[in-house]
Every structure is written in C-alpha cells, then in structure tokens.
N, C-alpha and C. Protein backbone atom coordinates (compact mmCIF):
# COMPACT_ATOMS: atom_id res chain seq x y z
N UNK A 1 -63.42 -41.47 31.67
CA UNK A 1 -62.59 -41.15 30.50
C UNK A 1 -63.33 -40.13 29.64
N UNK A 2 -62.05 -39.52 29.04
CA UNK A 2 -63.14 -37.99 28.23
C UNK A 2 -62.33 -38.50 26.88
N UNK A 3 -62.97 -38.16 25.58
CA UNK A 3 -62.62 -37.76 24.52
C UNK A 3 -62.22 -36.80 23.80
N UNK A 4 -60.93 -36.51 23.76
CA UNK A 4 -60.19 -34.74 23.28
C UNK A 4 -59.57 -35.22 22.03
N UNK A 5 -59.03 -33.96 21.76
CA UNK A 5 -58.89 -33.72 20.29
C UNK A 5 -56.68 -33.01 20.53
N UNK A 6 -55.97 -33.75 20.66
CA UNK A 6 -54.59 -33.60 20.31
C UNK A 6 -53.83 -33.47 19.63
N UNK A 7 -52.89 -32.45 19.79
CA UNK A 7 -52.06 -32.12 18.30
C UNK A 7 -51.08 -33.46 18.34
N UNK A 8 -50.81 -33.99 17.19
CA UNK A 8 -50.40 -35.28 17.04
C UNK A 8 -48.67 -34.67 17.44
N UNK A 9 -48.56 -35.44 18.76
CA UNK A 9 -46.99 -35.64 18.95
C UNK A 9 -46.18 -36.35 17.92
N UNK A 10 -44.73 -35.45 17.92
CA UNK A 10 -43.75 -35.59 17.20
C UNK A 10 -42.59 -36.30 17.87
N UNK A 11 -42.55 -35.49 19.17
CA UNK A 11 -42.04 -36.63 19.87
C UNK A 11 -42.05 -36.80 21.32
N UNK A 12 -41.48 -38.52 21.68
CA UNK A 12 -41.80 -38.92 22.74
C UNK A 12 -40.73 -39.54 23.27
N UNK A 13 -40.52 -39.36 24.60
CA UNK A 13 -39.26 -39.84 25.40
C UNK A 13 -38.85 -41.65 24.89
N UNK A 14 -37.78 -41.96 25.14
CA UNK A 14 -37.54 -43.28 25.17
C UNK A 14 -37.89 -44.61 26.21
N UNK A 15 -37.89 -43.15 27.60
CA UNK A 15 -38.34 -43.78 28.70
C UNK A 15 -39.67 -44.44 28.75
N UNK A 16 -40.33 -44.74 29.48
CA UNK A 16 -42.11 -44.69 29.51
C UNK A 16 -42.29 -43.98 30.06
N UNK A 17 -43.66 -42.95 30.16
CA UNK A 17 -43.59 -41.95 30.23
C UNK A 17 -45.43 -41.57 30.51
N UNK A 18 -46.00 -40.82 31.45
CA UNK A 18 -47.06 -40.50 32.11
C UNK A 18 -47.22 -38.81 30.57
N UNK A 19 -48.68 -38.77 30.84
CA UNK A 19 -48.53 -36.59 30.34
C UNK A 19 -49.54 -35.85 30.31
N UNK A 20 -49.69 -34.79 30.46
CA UNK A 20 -50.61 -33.51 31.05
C UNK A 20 -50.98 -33.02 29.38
N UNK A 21 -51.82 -33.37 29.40
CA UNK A 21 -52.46 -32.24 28.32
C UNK A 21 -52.73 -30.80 28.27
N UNK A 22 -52.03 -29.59 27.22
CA UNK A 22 -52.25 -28.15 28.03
C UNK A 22 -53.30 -27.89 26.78
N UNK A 23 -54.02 -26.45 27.04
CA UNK A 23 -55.36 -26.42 26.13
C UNK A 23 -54.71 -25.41 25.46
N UNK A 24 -55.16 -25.45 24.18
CA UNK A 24 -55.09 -24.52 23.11
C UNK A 24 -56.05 -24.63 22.56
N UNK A 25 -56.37 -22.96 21.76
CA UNK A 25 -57.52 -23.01 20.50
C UNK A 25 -56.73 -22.64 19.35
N UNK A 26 -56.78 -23.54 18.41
CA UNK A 26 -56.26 -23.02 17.23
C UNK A 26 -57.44 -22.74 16.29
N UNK A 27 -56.88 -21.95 15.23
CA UNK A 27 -57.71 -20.86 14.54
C UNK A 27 -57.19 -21.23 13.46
N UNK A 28 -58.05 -21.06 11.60
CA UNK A 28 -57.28 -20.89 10.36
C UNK A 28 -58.23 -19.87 10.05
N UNK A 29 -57.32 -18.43 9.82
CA UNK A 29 -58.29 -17.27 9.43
C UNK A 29 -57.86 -17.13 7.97
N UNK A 30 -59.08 -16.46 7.35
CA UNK A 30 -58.44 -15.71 5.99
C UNK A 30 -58.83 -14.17 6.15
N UNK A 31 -57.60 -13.59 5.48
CA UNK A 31 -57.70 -12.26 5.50
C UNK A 31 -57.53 -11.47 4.37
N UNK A 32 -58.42 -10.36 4.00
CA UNK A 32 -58.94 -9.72 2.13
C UNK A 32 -58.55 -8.39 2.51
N UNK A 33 -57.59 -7.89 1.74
CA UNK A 33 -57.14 -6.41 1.82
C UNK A 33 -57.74 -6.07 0.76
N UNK A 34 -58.48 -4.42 0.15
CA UNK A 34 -58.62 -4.30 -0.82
C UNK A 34 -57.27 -3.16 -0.98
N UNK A 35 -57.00 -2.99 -2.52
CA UNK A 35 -56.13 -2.18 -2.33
C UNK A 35 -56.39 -1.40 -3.64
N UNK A 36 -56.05 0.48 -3.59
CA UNK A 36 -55.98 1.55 -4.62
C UNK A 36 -55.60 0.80 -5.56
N UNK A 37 -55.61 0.56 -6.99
CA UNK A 37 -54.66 0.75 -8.23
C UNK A 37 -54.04 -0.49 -8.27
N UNK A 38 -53.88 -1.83 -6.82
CA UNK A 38 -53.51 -2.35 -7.56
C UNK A 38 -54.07 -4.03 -7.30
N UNK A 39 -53.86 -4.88 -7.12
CA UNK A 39 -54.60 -6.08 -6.87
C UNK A 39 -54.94 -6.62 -5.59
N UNK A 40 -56.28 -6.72 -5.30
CA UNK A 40 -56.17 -7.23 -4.00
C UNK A 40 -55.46 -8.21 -3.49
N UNK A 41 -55.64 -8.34 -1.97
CA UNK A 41 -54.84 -8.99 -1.69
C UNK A 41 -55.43 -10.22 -0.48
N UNK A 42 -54.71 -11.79 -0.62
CA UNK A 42 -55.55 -12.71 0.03
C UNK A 42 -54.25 -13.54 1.18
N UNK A 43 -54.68 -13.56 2.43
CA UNK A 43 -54.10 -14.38 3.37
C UNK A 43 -54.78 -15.40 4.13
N UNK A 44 -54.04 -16.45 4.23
CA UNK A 44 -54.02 -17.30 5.51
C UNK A 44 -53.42 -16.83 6.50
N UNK A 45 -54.25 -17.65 7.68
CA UNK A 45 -53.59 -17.26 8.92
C UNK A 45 -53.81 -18.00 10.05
N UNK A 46 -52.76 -18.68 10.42
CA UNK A 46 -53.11 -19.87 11.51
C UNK A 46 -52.76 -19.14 12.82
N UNK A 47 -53.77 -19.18 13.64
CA UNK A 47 -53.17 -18.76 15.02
C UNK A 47 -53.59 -19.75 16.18
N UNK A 48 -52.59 -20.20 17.15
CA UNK A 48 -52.48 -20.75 17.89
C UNK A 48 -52.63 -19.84 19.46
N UNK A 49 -54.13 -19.84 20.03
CA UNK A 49 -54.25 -19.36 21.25
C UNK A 49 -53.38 -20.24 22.53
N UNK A 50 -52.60 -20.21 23.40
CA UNK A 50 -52.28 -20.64 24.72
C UNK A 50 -53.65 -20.18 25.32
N UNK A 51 -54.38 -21.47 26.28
CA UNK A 51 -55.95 -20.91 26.65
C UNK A 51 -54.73 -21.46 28.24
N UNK A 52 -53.47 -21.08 28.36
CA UNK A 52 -53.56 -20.98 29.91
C UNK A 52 -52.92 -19.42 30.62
N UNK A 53 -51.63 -19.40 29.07
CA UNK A 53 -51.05 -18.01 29.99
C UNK A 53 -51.24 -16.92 28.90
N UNK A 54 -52.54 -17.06 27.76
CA UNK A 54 -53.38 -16.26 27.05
C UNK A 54 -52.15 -15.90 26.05
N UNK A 55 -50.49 -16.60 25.27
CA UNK A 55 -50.19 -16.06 24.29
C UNK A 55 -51.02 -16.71 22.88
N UNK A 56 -50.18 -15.90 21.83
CA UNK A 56 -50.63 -16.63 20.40
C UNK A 56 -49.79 -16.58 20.03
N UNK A 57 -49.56 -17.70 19.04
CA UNK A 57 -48.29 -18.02 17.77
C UNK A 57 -49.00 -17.80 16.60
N UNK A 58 -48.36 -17.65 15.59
CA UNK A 58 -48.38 -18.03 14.62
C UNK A 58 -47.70 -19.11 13.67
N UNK A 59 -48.77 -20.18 13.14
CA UNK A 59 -48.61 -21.44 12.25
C UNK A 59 -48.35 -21.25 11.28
N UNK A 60 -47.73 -22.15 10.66
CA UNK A 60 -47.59 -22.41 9.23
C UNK A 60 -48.79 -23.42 8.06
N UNK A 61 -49.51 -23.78 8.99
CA UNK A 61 -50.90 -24.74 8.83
C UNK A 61 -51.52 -24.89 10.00
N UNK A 62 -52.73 -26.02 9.70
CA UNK A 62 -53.56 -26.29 10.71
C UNK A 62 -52.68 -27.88 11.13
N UNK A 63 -52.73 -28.05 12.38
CA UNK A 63 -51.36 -28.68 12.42
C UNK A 63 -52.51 -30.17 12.79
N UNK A 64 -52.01 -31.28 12.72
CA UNK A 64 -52.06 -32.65 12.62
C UNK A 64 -53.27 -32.86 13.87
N UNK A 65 -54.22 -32.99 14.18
CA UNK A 65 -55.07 -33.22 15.18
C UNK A 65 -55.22 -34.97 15.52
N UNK A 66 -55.34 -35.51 16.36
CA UNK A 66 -55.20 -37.08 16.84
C UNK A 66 -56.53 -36.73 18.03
N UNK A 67 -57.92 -37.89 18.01
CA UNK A 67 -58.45 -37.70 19.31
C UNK A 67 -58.02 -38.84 20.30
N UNK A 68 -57.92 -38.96 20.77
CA UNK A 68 -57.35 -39.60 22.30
C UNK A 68 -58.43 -39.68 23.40
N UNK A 69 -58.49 -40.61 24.11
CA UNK A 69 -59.93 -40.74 25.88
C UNK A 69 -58.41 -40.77 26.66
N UNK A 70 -59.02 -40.12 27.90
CA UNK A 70 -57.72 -39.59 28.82
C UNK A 70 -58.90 -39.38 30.05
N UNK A 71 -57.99 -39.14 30.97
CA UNK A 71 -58.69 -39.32 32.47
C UNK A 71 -59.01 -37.36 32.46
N UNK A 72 -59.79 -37.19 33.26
CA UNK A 72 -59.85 -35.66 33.40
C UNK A 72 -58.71 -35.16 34.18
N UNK A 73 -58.09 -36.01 34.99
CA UNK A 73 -56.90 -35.33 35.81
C UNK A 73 -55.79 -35.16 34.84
N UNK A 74 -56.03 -35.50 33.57
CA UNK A 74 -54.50 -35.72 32.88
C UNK A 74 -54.44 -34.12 31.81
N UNK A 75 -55.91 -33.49 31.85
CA UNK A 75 -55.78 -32.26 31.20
C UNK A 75 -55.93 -31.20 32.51
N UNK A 76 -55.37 -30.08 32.06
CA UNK A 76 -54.50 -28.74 32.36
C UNK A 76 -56.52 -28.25 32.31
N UNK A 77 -56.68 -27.29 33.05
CA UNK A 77 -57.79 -26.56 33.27
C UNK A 77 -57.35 -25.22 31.99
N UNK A 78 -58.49 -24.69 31.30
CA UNK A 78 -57.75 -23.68 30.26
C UNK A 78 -58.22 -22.89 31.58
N UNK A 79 -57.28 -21.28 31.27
CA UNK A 79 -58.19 -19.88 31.68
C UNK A 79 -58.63 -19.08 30.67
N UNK A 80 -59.06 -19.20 29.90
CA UNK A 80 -59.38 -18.45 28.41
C UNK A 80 -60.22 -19.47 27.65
N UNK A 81 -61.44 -18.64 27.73
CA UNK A 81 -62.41 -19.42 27.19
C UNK A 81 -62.46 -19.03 25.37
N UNK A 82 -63.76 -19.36 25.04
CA UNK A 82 -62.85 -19.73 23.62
C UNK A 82 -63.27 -17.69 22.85
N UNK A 83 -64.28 -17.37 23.66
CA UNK A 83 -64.11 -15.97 22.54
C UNK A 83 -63.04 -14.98 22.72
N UNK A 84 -63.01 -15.59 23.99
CA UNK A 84 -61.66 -14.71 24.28
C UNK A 84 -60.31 -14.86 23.16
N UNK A 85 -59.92 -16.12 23.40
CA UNK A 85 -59.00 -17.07 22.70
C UNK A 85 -59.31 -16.24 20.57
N UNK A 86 -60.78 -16.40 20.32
CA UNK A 86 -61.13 -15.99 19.21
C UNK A 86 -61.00 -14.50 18.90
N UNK A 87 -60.81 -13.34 19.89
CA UNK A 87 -60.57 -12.05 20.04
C UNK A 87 -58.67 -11.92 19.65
N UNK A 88 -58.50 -13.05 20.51
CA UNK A 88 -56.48 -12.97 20.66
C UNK A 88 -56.28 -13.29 18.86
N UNK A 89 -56.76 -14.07 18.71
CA UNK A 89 -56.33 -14.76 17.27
C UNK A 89 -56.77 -13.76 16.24
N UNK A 90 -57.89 -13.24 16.45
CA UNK A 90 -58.09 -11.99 15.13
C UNK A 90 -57.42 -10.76 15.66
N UNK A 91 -57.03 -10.46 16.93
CA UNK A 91 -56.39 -9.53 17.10
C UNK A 91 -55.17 -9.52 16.01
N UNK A 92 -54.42 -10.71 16.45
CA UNK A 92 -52.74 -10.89 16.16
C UNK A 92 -52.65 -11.18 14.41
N UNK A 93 -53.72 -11.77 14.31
CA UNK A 93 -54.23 -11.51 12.69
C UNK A 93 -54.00 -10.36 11.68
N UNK A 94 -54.74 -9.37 12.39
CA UNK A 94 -55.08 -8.00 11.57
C UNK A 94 -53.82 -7.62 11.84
N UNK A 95 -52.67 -7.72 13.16
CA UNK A 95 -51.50 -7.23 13.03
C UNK A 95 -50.97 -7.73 12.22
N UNK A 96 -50.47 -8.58 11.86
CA UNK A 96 -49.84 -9.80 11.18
C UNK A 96 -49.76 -9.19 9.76
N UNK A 97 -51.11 -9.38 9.66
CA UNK A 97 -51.69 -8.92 7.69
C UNK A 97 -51.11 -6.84 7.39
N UNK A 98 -51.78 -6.53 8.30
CA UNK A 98 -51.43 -5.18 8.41
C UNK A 98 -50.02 -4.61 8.33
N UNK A 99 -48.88 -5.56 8.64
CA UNK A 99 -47.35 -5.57 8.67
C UNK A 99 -47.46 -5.85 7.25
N UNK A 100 -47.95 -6.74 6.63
CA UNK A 100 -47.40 -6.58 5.16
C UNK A 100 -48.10 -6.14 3.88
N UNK A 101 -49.13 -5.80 4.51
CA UNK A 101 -50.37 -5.11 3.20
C UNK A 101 -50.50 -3.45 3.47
N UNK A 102 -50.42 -2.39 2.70
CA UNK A 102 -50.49 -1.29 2.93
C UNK A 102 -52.22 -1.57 1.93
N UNK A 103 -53.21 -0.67 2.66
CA UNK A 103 -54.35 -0.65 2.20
C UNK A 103 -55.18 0.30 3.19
N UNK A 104 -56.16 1.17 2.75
CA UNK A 104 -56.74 2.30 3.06
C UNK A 104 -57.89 1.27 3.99
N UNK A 105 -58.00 0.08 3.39
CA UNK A 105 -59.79 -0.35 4.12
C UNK A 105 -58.96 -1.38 5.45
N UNK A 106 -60.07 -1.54 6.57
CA UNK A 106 -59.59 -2.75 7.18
C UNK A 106 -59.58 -3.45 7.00
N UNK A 107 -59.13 -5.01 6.72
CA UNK A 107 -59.15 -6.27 6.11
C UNK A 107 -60.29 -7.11 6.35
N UNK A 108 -61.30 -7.88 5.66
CA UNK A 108 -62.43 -8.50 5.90
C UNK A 108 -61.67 -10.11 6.63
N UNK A 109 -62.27 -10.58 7.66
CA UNK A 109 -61.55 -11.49 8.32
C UNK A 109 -62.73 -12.58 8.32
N UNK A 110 -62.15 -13.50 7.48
CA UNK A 110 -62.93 -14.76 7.74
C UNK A 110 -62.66 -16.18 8.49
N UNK A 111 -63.27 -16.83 9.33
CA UNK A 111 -63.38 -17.57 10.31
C UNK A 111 -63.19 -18.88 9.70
N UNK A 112 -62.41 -19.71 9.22
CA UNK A 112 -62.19 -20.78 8.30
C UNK A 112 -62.24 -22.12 8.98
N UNK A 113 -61.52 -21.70 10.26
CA UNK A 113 -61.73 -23.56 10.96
C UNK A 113 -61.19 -23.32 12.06
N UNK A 114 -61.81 -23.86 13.43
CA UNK A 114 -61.64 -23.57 14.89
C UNK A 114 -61.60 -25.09 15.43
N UNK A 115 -60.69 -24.77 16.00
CA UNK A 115 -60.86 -26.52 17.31
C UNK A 115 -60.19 -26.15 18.50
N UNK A 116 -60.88 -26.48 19.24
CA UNK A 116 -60.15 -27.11 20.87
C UNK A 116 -59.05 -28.38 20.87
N UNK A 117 -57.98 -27.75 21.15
CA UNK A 117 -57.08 -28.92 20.80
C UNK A 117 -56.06 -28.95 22.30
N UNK A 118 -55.60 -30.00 22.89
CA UNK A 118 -54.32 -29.94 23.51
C UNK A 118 -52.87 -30.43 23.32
N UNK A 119 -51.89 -29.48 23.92
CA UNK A 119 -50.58 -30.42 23.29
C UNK A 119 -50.11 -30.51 24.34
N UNK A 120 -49.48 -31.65 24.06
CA UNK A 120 -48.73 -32.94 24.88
C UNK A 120 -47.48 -32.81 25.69
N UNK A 121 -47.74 -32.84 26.59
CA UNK A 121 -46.43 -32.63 27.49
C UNK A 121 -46.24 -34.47 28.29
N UNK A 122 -44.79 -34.92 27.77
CA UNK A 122 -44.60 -36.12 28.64
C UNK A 122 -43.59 -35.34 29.88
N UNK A 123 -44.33 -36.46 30.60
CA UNK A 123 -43.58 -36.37 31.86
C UNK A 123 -42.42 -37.98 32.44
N UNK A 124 -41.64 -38.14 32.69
CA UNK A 124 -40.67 -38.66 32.87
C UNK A 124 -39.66 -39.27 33.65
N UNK A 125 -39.34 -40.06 33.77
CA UNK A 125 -37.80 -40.11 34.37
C UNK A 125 -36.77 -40.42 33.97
N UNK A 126 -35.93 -39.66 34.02
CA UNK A 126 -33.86 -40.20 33.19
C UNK A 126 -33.29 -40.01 34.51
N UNK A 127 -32.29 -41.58 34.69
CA UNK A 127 -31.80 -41.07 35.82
C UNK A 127 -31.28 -40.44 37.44
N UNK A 128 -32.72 -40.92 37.53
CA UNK A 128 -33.49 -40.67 39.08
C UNK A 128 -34.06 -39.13 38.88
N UNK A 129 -34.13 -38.83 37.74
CA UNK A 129 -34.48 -37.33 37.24
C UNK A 129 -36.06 -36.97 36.79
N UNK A 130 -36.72 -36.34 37.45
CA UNK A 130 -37.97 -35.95 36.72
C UNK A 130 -37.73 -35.17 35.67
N UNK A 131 -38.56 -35.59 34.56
CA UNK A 131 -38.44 -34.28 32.81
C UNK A 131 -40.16 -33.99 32.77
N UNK A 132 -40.10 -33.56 31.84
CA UNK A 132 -40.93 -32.72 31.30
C UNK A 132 -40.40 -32.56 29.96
N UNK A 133 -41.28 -33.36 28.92
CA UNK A 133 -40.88 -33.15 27.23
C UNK A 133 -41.89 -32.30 26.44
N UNK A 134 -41.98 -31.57 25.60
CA UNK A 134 -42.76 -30.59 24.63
C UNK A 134 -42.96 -32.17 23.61
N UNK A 135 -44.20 -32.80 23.43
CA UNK A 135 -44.02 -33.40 22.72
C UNK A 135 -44.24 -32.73 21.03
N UNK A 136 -43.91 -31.33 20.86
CA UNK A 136 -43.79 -31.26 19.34
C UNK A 136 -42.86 -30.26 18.84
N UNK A 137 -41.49 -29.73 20.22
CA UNK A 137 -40.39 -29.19 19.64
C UNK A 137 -39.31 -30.61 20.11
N UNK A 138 -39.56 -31.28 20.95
CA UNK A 138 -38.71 -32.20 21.78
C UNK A 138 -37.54 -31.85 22.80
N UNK A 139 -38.05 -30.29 23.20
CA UNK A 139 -37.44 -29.81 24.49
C UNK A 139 -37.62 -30.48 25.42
N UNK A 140 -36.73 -31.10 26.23
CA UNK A 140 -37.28 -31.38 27.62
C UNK A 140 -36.88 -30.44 28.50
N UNK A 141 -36.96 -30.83 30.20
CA UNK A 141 -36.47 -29.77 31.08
C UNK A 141 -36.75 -30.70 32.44
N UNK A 142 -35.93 -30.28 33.27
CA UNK A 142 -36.21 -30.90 34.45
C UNK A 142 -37.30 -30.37 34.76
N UNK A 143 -37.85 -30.99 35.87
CA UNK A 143 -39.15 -31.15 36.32
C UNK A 143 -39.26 -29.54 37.95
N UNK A 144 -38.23 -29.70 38.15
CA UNK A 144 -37.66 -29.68 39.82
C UNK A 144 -37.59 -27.74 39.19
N UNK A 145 -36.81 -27.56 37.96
CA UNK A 145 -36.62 -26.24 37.70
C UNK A 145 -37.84 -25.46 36.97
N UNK A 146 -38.93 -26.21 37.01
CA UNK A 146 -40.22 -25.46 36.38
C UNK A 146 -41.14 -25.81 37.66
N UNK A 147 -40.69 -25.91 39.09
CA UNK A 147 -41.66 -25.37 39.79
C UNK A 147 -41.35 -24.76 41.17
C-alpha cells in the first residue's frame, strides 16, 4: 500500500464501485505586472498540469486535497515529470496574466504551493454495463467506448 495525496471526490456512483487514480500537478502561482502611470498589478493563478496527456487548466483555487493508501496498481503511471508539469503551468500563466495586463516588463512569477495530486476515476457497473465516472464533474461514460 502507498500513501497519495487526492483531490477530494465530489462524486461517486451509487453502484459499488473499484478506481484508477490519474496524476496531476497542481500549481498556485502569483503573478506582479508593473505598470507606466498606473497601479501595479497582482494575480493568482491555479494551474492544473494533466502529468498523462501533458494539458493544463485553469482553477479557481487550490482545490480540496484528501490522502488515501491505495495499491500501486490502482494509480495511472504519470508521463510528465514534475518540471516539466512546472514549465506547462508557468507557461499558461504568463499567457493567462498577459491576456489581461498590458505592461512593458515581464511579470515576476512566484511559486506559492505545488502538490502531486490524483483525481479519481470510478469504475463501475449499471446494468451489465462497464462506466467510468470523473469523480469531480460526475460525467460518466461507458467503459467499452474509451478503449
């Protein structure tokens, strides 16, 4: 058994239910524009690395973390290790900030809080049906059409 660090599911099938942990690095950056004439300017910025098929989101916070012991077969292997993951997140950052700050300097980017986290995928049956649930939009999907 390993000890990980999970974004706290929102939700979970009715059925009982087995689930794969997928890896993410989430990020809380802050970002300092200076600006001509008139007041600087200060951001947050949560970014959510995918450490399997390398996208990023953007958060609205640092989202709910839960640690959990789980078998090693039950987590997803990342492919994106974490500076990588830390390159994606200040990349999409400076875009992000840069869309709404007009300013002559580049923005000073500070590193506020990093974790290795995974989110929760249940797996299922309805029906004689294999699913697959997002445990934190509560999409499911058959099983049969994602492989």
């Amino acid at each position: 058994m390993m000890k990980v660090k999970v974004m706290r599911p929102i939700f979970k099938p009715e059925e009982p239910a087995n689930f794969i942990l997928y890896p993410y690095y989430v990020f809380h950056l802050k970002l300092f524009y200076k600006r001509i004439g008139r007041e600087d300017k200060e951001f947050d910025y949560f970014a959510y690395v995918d450490c399997y098929r390398f996208g990023v989101e953007r958060g609205d916070g640092f989202i709910e973390i839960q640690e959990w012991n789980v078998r090693e077969d039950q987590i997803m292997e990342e492919l994106v290790n974490k500076e990588k993951a830390r390159e994606k997140a200040l990349e999409s950052a400076f875009q992000w900030g840069n869309l709404r700050v007009i300013s002559w300097w580049t923005p000073r980017i500070e590193m506020i809080k990093e974790e290795k986290v995974y989110k929760v995928f249940w797996i299922f049956e309805e029906e004689g049906e294999k699913y697959i649930m997002d445990s934190l939009t509560g999409d499911k999907f058959k099983l049969k059409d994602l492989t």
